[in-house]
C-alpha atoms as a PDB file:
ATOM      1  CA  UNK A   1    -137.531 202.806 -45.906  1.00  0.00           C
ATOM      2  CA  UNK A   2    -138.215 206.140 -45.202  1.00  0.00           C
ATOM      3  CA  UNK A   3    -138.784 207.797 -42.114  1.00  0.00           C
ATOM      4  CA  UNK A   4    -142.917 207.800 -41.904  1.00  0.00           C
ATOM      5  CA  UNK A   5    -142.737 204.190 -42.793  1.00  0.00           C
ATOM      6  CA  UNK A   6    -140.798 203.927 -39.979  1.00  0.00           C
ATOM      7  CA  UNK A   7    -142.764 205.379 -37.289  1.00  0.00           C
ATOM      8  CA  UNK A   8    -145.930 204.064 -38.841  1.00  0.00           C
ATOM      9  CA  UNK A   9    -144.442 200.608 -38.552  1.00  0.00           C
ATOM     10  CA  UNK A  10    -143.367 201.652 -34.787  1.00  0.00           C
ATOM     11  CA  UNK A  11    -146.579 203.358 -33.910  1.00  0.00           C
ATOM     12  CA  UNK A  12    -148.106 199.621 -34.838  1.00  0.00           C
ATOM     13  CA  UNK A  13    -146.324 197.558 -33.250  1.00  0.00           C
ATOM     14  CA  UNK A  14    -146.131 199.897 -29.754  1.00  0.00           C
ATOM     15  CA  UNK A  15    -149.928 199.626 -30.193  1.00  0.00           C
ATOM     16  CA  UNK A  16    -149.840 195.912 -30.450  1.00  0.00           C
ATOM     17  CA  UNK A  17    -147.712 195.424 -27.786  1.00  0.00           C
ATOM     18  CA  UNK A  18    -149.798 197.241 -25.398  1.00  0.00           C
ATOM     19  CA  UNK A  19    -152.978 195.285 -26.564  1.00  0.00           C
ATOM     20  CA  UNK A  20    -151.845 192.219 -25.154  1.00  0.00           C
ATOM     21  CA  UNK A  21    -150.509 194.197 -22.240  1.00  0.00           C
ATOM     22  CA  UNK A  22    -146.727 193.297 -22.875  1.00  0.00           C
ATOM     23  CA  UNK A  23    -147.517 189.813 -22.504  1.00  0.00           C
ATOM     24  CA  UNK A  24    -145.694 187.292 -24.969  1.00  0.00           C
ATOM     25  CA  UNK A  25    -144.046 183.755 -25.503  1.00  0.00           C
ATOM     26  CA  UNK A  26    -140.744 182.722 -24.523  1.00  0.00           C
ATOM     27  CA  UNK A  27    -138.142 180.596 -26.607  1.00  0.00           C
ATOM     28  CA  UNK A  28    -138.111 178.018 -22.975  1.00  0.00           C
ATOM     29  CA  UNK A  29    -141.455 178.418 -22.173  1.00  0.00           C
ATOM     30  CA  UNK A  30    -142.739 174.815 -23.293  1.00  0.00           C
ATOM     31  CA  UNK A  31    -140.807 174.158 -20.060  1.00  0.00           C
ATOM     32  CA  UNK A  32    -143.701 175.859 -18.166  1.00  0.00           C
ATOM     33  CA  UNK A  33    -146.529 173.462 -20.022  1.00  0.00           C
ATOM     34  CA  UNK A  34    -148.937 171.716 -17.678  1.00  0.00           C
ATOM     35  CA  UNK A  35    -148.480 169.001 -20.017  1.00  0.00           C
ATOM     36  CA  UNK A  36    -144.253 168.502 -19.566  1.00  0.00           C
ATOM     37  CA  UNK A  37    -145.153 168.982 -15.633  1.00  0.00           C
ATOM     38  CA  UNK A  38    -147.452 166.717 -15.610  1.00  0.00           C
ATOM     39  CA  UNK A  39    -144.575 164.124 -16.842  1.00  0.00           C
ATOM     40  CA  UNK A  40    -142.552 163.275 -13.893  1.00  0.00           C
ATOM     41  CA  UNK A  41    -139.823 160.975 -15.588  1.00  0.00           C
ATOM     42  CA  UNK A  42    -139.377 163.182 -18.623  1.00  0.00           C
ATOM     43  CA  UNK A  43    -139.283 166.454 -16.387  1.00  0.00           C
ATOM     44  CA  UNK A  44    -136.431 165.135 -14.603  1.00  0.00           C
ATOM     45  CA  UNK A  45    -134.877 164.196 -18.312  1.00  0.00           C
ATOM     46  CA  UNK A  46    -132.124 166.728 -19.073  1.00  0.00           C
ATOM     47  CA  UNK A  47    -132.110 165.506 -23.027  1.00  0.00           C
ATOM     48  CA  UNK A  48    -136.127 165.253 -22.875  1.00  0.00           C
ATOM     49  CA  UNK A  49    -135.984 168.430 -21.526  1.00  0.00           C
ATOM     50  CA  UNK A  50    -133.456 169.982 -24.321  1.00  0.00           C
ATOM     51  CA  UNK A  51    -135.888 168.115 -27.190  1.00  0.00           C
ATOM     52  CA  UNK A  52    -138.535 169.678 -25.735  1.00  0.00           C
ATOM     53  CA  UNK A  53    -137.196 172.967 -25.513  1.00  0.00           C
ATOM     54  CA  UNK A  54    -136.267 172.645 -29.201  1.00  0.00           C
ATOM     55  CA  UNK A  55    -139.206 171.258 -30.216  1.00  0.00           C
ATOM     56  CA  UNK A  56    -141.098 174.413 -29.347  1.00  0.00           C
ATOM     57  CA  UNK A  57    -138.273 176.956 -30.688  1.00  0.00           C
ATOM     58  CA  UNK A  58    -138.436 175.205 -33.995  1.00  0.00           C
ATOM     59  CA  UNK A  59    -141.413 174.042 -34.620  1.00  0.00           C
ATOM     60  CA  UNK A  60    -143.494 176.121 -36.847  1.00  0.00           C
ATOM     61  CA  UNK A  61    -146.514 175.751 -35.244  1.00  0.00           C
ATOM     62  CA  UNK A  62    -147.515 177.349 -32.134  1.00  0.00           C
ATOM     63  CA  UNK A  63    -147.738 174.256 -29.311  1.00  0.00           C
ATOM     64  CA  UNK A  64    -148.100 176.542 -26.807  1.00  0.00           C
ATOM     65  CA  UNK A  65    -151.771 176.779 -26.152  1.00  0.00           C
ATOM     66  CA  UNK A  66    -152.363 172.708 -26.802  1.00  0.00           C
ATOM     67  CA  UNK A  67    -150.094 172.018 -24.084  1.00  0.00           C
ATOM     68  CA  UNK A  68    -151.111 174.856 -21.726  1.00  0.00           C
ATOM     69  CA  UNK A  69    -148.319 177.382 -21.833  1.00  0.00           C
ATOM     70  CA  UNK A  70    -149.646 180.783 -20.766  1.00  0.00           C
ATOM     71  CA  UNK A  71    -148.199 184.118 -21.672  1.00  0.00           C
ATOM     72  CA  UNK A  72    -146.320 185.444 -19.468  1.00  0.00           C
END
């Protein structure tokens, strides 16, 4: 790639980035869903928690707005 590819690609994403005013997901965020909070015996889990952690970091689609994760 050469340099002005570079910087365009920079320049895009720095715009981007300020658009949603630096505010993004988080590999442990399903953590923060008002849907695992609202589960008081899986909350408490340690493996439910770890499946659920995964199941957001692998999962290819985005859970996070169906069970209320916000961007922080």
């Amino acid at each position: 790639m050469d340099s002005i590819n570079i910087n365009r690609s920079f320049e895009r994403l720095y715009r981007y980035c300020e658009s949603q005013d630096y505010k993004g997901w988080d590999p442990y965020d399903g953590l923060n869903s008002t849907l695992f909070q609202s589960l008081p015996i899986i909350r408490k889990n340690r493996l439910a928690r770890l499946a659920w952690i995964q199941l957001f970091k692998r999962n290819p689609l985005n859970l996070r707005s169906l069970t209320g994760v916000k961007r922080l």
